[in-house]
Protein backbone atom coordinates (compact mmCIF):
# COMPACT_ATOMS: atom_id res chain seq x y z
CA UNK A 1 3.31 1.77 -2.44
CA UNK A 2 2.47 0.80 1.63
CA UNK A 3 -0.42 0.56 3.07
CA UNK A 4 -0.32 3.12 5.87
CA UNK A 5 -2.89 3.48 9.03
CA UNK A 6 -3.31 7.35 10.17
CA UNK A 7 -5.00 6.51 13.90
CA UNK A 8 -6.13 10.28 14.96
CA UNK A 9 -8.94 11.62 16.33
CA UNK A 10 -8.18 15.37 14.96
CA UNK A 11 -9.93 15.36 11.53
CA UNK A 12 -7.53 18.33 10.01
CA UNK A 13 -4.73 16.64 10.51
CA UNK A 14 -5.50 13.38 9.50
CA UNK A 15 -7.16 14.20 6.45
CA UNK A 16 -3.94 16.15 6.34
CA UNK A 17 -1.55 13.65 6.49
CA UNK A 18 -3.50 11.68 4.37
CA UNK A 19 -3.52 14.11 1.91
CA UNK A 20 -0.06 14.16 1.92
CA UNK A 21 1.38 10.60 1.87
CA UNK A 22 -1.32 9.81 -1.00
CA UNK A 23 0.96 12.14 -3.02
CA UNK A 24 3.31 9.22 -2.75
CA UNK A 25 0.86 6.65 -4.09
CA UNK A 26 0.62 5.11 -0.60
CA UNK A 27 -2.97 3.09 0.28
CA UNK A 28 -3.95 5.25 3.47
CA UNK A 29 -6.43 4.21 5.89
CA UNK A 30 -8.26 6.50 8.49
CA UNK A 31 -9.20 5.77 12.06
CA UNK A 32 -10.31 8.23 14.63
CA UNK A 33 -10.39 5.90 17.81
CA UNK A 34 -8.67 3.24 18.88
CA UNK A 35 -10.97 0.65 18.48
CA UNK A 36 -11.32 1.69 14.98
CA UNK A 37 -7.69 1.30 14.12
CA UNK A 38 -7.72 -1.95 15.61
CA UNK A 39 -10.56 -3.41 13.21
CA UNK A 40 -8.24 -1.71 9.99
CA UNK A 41 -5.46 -3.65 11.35
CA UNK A 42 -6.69 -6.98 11.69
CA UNK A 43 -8.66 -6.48 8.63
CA UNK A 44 -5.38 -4.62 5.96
CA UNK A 45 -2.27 -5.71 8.01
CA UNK A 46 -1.69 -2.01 7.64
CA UNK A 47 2.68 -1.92 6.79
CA UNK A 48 3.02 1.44 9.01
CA UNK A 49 0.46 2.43 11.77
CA UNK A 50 0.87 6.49 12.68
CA UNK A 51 -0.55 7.09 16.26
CA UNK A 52 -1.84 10.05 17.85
CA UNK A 53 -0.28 9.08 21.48
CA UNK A 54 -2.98 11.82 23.16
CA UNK A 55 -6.04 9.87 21.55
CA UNK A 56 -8.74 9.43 23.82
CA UNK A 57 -9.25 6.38 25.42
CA UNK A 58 -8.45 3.56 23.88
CA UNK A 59 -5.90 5.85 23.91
CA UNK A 60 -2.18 5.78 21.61
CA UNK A 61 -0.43 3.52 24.79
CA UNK A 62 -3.58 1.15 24.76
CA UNK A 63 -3.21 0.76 21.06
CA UNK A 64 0.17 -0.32 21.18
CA UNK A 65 0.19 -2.43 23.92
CA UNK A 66 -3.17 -4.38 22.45
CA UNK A 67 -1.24 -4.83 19.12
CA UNK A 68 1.29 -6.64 20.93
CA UNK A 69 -0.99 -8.74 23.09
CA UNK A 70 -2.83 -10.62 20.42
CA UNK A 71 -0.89 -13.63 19.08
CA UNK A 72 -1.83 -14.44 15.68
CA UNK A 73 -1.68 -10.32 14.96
CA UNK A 74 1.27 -9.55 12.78
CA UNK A 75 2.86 -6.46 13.60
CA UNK A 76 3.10 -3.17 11.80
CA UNK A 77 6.04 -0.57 11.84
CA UNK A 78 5.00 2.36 14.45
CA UNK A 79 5.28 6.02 13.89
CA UNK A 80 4.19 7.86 16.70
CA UNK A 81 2.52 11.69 16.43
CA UNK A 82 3.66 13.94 19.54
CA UNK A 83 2.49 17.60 20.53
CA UNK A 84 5.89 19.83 20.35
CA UNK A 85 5.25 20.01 24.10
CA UNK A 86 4.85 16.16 24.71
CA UNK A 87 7.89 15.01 22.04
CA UNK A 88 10.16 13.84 24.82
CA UNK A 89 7.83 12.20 27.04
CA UNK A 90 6.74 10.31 23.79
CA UNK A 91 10.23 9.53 22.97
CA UNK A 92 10.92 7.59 26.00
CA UNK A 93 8.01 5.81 25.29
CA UNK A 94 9.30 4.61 21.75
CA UNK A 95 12.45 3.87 23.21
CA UNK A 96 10.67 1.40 25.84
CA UNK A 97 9.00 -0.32 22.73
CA UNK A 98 12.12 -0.75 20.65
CA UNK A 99 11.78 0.43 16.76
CA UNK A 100 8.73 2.90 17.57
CA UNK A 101 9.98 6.36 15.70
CA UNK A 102 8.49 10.14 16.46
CA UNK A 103 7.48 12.76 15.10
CA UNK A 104 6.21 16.08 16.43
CA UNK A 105 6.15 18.47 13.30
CA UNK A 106 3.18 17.13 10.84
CA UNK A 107 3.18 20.29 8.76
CA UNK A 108 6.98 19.50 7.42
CA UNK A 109 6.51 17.59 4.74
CA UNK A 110 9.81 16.74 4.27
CA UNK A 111 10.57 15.86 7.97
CA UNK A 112 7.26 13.76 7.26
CA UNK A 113 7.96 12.09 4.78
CA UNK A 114 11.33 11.32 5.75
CA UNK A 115 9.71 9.53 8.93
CA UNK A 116 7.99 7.44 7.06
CA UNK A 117 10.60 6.63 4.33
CA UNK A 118 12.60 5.89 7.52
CA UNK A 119 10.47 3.63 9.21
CA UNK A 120 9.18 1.30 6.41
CA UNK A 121 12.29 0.58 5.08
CA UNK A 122 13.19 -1.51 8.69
CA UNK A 123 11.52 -4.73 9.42
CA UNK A 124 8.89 -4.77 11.20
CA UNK A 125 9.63 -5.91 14.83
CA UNK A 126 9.35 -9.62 15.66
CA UNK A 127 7.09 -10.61 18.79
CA UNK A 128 10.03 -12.08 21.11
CA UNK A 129 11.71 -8.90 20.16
CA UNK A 130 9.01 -6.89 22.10
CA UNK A 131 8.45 -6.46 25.46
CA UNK A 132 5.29 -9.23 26.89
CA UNK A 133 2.14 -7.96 28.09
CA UNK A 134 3.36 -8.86 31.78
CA UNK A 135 6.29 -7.46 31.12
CA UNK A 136 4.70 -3.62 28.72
CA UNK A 137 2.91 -3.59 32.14
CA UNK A 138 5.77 -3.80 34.41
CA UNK A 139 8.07 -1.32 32.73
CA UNK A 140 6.02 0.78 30.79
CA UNK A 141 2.77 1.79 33.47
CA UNK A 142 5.31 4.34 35.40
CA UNK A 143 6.59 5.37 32.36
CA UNK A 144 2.97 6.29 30.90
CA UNK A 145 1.30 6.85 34.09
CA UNK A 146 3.98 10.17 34.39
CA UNK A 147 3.00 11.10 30.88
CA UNK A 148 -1.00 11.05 31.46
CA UNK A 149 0.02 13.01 34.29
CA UNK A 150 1.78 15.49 32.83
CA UNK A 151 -1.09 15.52 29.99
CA UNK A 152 -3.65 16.32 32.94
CA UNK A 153 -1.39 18.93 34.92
CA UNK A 154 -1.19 21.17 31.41
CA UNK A 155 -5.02 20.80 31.05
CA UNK A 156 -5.46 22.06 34.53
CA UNK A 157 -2.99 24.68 33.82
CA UNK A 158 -5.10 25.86 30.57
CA UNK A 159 -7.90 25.62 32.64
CA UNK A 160 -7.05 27.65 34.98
CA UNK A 161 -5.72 30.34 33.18
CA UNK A 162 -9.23 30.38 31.11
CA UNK A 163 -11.11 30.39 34.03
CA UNK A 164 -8.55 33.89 35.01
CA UNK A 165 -9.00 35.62 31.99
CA UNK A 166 -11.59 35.46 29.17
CA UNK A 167 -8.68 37.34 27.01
CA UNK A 168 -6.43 34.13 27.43
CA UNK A 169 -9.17 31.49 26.02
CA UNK A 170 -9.88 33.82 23.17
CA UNK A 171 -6.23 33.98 22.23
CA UNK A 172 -6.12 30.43 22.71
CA UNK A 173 -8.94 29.87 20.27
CA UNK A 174 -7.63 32.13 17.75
CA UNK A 175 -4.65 30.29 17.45
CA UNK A 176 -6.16 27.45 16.94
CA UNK A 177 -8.27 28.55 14.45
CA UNK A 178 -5.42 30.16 12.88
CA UNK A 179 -3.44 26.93 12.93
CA UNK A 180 -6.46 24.86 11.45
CA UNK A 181 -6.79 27.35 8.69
CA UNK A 182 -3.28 27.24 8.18
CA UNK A 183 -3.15 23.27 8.11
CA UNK A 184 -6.04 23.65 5.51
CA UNK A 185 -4.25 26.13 3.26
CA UNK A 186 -1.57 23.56 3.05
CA UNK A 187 -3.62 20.80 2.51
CA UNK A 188 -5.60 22.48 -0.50
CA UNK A 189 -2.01 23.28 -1.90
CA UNK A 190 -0.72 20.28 -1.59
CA UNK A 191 -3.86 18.78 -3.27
CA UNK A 192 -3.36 21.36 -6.88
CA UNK A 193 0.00 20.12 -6.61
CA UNK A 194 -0.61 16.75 -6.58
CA UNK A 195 -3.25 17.32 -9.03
CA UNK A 196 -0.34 18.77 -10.99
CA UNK A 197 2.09 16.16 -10.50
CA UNK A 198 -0.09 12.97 -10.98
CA UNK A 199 -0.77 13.25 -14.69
CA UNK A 200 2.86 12.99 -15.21
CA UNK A 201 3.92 10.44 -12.47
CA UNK A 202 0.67 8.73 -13.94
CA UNK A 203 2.12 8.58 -17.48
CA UNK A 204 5.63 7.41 -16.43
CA UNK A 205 4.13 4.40 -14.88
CA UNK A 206 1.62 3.31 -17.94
CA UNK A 207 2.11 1.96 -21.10
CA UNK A 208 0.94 5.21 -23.71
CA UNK A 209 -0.90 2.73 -26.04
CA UNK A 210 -2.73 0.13 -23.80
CA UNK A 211 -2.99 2.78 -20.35
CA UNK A 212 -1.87 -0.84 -18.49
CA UNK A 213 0.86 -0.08 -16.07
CA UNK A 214 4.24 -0.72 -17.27
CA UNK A 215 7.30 -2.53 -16.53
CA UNK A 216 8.92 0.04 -14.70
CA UNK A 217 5.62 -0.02 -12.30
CA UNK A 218 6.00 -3.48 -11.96
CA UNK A 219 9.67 -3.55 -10.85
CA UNK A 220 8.63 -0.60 -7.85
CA UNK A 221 5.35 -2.73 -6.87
CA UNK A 222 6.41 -6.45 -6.60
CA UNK A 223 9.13 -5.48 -4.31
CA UNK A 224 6.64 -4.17 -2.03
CA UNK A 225 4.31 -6.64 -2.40
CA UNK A 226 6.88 -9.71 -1.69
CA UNK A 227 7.45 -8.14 1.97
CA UNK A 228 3.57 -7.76 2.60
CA UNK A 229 3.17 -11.42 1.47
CA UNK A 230 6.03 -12.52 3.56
CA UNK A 231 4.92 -10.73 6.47
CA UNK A 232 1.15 -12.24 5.83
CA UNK A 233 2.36 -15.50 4.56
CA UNK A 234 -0.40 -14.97 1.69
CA UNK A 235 0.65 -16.45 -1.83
CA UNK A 236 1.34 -14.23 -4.30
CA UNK A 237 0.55 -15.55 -8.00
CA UNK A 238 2.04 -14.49 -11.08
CA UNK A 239 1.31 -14.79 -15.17
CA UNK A 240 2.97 -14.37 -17.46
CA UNK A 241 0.88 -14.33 -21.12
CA UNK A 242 1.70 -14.36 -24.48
CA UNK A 243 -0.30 -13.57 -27.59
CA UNK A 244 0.37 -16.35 -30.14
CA UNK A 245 1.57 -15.80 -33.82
CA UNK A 246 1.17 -11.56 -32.91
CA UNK A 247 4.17 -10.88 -35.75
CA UNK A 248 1.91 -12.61 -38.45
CA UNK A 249 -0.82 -10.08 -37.68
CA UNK A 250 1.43 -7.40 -37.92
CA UNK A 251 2.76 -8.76 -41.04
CA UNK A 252 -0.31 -9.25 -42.69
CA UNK A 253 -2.36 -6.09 -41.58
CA UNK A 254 -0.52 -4.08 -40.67
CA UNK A 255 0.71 -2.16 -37.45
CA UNK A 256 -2.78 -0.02 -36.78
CA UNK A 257 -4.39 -3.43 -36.57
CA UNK A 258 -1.45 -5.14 -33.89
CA UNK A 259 -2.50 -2.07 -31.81
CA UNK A 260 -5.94 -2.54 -32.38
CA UNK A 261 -5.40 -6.07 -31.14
CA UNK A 262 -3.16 -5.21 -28.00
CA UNK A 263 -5.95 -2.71 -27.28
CA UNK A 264 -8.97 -5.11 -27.30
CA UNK A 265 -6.96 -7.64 -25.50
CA UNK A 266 -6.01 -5.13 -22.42
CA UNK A 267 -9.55 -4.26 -22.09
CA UNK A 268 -11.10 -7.88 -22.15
CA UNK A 269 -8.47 -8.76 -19.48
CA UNK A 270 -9.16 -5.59 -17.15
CA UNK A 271 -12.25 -6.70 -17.15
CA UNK A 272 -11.41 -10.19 -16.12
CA UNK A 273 -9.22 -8.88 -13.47
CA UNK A 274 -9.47 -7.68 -9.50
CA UNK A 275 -9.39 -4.40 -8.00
CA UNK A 276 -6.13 -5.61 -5.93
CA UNK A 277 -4.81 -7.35 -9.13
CA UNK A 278 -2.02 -5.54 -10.85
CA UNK A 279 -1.78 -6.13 -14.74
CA UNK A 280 1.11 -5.10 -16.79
CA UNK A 281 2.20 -4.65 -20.49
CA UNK A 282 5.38 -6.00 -19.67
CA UNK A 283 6.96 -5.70 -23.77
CA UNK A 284 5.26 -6.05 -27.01
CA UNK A 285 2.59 -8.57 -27.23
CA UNK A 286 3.67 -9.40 -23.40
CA UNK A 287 1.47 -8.92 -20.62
CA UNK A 288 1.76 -9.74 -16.69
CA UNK A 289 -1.19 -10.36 -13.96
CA UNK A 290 -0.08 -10.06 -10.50
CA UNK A 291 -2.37 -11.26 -8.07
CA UNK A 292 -2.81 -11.06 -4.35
CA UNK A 293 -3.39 -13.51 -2.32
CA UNK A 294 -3.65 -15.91 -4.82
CA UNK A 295 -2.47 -20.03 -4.94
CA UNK A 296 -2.00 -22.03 -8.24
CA UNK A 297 -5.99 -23.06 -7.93
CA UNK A 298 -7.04 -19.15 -8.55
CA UNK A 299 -4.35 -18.36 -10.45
CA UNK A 300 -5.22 -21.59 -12.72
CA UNK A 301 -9.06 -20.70 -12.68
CA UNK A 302 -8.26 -16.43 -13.90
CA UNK A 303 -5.66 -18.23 -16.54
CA UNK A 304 -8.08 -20.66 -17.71
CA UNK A 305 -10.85 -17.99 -18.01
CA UNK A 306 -8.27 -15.28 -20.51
CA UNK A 307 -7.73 -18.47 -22.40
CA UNK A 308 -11.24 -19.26 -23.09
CA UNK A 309 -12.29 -15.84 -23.89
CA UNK A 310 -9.46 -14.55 -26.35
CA UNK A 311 -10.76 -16.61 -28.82
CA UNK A 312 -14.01 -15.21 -28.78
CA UNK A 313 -13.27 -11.47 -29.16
CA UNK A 314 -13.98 -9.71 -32.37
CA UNK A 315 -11.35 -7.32 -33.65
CA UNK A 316 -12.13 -5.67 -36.41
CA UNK A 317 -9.85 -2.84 -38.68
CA UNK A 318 -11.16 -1.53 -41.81
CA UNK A 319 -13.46 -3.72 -42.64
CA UNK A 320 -10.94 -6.70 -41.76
CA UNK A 321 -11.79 -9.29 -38.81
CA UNK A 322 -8.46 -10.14 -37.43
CA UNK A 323 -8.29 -13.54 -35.43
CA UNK A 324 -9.29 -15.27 -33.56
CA UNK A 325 -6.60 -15.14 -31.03
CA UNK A 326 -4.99 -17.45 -28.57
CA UNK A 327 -2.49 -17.14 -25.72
CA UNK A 328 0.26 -19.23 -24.66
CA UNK A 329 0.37 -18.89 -20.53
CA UNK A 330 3.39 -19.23 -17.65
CA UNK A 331 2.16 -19.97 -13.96
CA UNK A 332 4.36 -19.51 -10.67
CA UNK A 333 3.65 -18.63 -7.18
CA UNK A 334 5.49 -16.89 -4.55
CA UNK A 335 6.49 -18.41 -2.10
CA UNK A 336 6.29 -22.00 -3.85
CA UNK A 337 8.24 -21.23 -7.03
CA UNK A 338 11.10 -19.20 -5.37
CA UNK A 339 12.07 -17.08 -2.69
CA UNK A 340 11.71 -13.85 -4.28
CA UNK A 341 8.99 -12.06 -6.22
CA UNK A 342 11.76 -11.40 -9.11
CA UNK A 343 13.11 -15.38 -9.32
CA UNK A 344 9.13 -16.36 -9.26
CA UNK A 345 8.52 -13.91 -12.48
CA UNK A 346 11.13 -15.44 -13.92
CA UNK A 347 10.02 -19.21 -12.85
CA UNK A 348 6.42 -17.47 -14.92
CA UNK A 349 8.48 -16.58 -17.75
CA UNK A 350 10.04 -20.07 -17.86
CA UNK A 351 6.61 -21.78 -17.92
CA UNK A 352 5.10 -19.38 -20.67
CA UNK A 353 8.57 -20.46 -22.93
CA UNK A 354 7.60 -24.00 -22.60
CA UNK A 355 3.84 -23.21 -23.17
CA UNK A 356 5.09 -21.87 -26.67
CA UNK A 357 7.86 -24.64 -27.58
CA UNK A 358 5.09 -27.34 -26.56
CA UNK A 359 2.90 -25.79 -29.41
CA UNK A 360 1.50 -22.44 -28.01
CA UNK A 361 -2.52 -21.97 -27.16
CA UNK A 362 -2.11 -23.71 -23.39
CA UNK A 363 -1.54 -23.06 -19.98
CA UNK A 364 1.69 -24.21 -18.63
CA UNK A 365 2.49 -24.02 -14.24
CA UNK A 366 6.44 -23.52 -13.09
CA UNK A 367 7.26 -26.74 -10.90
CA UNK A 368 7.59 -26.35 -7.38
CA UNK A 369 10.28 -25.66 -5.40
């Protein structure tokens, strides 16, 4: 799952596109000027920014050549959006900025989302790897100052040829309201079919009994989210927990009550948890909390708060109270406890086996690197 910028001012085919790379669980953002796209991506650190390269002013070139001008701005992968007409024009142009890709056919889907596979499996391009501002303006201003010209001599062209005939503008219109309509007719289909599809993507990723996300999930997601936090250089925390003694419950009540007791749990800690925070059943009585953005002090603090709480939850199964219960906890951080997101869930794991060979019901943190 990326985070992916659509910067467009066409409405059908950005809620198009949008409609269409949400179908691959991607977070999509929406701007339809260029001052708007800049506020998403100093705001989301988008990981792919497409660009209409015919926006109005601030137009696509403007865009780019802003990104690159502010220092402290990391920068996204580009895929540029070309009218058939104006593909090679804007191909020159993403050869002048180095790993800018194109593409001129939105309404392939699998040309689309090839693109985009494409593009954010490279690394994003380093500043000294990109042309200055002094130097964009040098060797790129001919460049774009042949394509805006080009732009304005096929508008004076349509022009002209509406102004001839009222027969030509009609056609003209009708196409394009055939093409919209067209562009819709996908867009609806593509929705039932993703409306198809979800339910059983959906239940591949989640655990049946808890609906938590499940290992698998968490395998596809921290790999994703280890590039955005090296590309941010936001912490990344990790926890690992544990529900002590869970065997004896089973033993003694039964296996209707362990689910009863994995059930309560996931729902106290959902509700303990952030909307950007991904939690996990990651095996049995094993759960995982990912969260963004996140040093050992917050990490600590959210750790400290499941601990309390456990405790206090009433479980009850036919006529039984079952607990209370307590948790045994593992701490790491990315980047501070390894230099991955899969040796840091490990360093977690490590932690939450000496939180239970130290005597269980504590929190334990994974030393620093």
């Amino acid at each position: 799952m990326a985070t992916i910028l659509i910067s467009d001012d066409n409405p059908v085919r950005r809620r198009y596109l949008a409609t269409m790379l949400k179908q691959r669980y991607h977070r999509v953002l929406e701007a339809e000027s260029g001052d708007q796209a800049m506020a998403h991506i100093r705001a989301s650190s988008p990981d792919l920014v497409l660009i209409d390269v015919q926006m109005p002013n601030p137009g696509g070139y403007q865009l780019i050549r802003q990104m690159h001008m502010e220092a402290t701005l990391s920068l996204p992968r580009i895929l540029l959006l070309a009218a058939p007409h104006m593909e090679s024009e804007t191909r020159l142009l993403a050869e002048a900025w180095g790993k800018s890709r194109v593409i001129a056919d939105v309404s392939n889907a699998e040309g689309l989302f090839k693109e985009v596979d494409a593009a954010l499996s490279e690394s994003p391009p380093p500043k000294e790897d990109v042309p200055g501002a002094a130097s964009a303006e040098n060797s790129l201003y001919p460049m774009v100052t042949r394509l805006y010209s080009r732009v304005s001599e096929l508008e004076a062209f349509t022009a002209r040829l509406e102004r001839k005939t009222a027969l030509g503008a009609a056609q003209l219109k009708v196409a394009r309201s055939a093409l919209d309509k067209e562009i819709l007719k996908r867009l609806w289909t593509e929705q039932n079919l993703t409306q198809e599809n979800n339910p059983l993507r959906s239940s591949a990723m989640r655990d049946v009994l808890t609906g938590l996300y499940n290992r698998r999930y968490l395998d596809e997601w921290l790999s994703r989210e280890e590039s955005r936090a090296k590309r941010s250089g936001q912490p990344l925390g990790i926890m690992m927990i544990d529900i002590d003694h869970f065997k004896r419950c089973n033993d003694s009540y039964g296996h209707s009550a362990g689910d009863a007791v994995l059930c309560k749990f996931a729902g106290f800690m959902k509700s303990q948890t952030r909307s950007d925070d991904v939690l996990c059943r990651y095996g049995g009585e094993e759960f995982v909390l990912v969260m963004t953005n996140a040093g050992f002090p917050l990490l600590r603090q959210r750790a400290e708060a499941l601990h309390a709480g456990a405790p206090k939850l009433r479980i009850e199964v036919e006529q039984h109270l079952i607990g209370p219960i307590t948790l045994s906890i593992g701490l790491a951080v990315f980047p501070d406890c390894g230099d991955s997101a899969k040796a840091v869930l490990q360093a977690s794991d490590a932690a939450l086996y000496k939180a239970k060979t130290e005597g269980r019901d504590r929190i334990v943190a994974s030393e620093v690197m």
